[in-house]
Protein backbone atom coordinates (compact mmCIF):
# COMPACT_ATOMS: atom_id res chain seq x y z
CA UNK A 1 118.85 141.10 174.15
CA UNK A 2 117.23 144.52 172.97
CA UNK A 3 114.81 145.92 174.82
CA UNK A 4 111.40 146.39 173.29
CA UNK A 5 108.74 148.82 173.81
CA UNK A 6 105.69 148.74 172.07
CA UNK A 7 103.01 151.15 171.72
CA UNK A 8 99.26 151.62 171.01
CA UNK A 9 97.75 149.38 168.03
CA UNK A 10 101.16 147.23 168.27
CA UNK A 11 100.90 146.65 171.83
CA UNK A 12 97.00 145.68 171.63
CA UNK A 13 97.09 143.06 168.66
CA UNK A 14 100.30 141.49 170.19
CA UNK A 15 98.89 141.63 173.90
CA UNK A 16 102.05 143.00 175.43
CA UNK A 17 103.73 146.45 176.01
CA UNK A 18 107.23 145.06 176.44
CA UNK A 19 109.22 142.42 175.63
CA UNK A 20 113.28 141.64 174.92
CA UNK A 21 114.07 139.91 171.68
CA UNK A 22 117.14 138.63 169.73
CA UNK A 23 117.38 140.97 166.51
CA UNK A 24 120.36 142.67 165.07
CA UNK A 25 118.68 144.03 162.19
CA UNK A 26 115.16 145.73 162.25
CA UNK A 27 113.92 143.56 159.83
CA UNK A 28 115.00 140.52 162.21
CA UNK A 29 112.91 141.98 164.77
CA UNK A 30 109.90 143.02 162.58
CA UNK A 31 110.35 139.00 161.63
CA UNK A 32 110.06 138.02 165.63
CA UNK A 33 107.55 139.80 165.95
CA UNK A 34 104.55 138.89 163.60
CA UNK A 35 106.33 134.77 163.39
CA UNK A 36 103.34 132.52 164.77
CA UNK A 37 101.19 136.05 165.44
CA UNK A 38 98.79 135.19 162.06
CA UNK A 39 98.43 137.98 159.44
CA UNK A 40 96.14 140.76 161.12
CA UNK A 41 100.15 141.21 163.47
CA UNK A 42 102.23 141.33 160.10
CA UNK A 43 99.76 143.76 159.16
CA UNK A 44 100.25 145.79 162.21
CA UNK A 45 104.00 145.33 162.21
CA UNK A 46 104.76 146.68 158.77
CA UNK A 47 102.95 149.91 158.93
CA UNK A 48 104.80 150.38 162.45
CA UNK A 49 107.83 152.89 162.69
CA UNK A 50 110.59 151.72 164.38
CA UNK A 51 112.83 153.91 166.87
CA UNK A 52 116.38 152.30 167.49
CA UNK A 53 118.27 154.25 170.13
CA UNK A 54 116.14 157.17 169.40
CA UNK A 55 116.61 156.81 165.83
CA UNK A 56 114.01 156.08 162.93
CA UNK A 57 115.15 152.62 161.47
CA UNK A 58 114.65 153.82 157.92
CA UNK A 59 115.05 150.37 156.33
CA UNK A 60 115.14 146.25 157.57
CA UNK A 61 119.07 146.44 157.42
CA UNK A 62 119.37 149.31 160.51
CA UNK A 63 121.29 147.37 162.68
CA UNK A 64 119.76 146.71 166.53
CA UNK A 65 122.73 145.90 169.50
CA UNK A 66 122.31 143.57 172.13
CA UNK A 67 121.42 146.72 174.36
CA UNK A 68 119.56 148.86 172.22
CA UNK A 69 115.84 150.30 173.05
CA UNK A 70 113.40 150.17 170.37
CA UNK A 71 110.06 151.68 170.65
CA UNK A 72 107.68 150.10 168.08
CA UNK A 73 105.21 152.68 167.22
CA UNK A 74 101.90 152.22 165.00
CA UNK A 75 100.79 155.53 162.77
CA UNK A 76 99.14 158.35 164.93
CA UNK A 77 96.48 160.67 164.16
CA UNK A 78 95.78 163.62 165.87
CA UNK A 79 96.86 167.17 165.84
């Protein structure tokens, strides 16, 4: 299972900072996510950037390995 970090606004709405899911694609894991969650979670979700291995997952078909890290991150402000 992939290892799942979550951050900020993600963590908060979804009441956990960690978790390991089954995914293989980020748009399986986006899925996991926000399934049973409600809408205000999808909402959440799909602004979030997605870090695979260190990588921006630039689309739902960036493939996620049974050991990968994936930091779910909401937009930041700041400067």
């Amino acid at each position: 299972m992939a290892r799942i970090r979550l951050f900020a606004g993600a963590a908060d709405i979804l009441g956990f900072s960690e978790t390991n899911v089954h995914a293989t694609t980020a748009g399986d894991l986006r899925q996991v996510l926000v399934t049973g969650h409600g809408i205000s979670v999808e909402q959440v979700i799909a602004r979030c950037s997605l870090l695979v291995d260190g990588v921006r997952a630039a689309d739902d078909e960036h493939p996620i390995r049974t050991d990968s890290l994936v930091d779910v991150l909401p937009p930041f402000a700041g400067g």
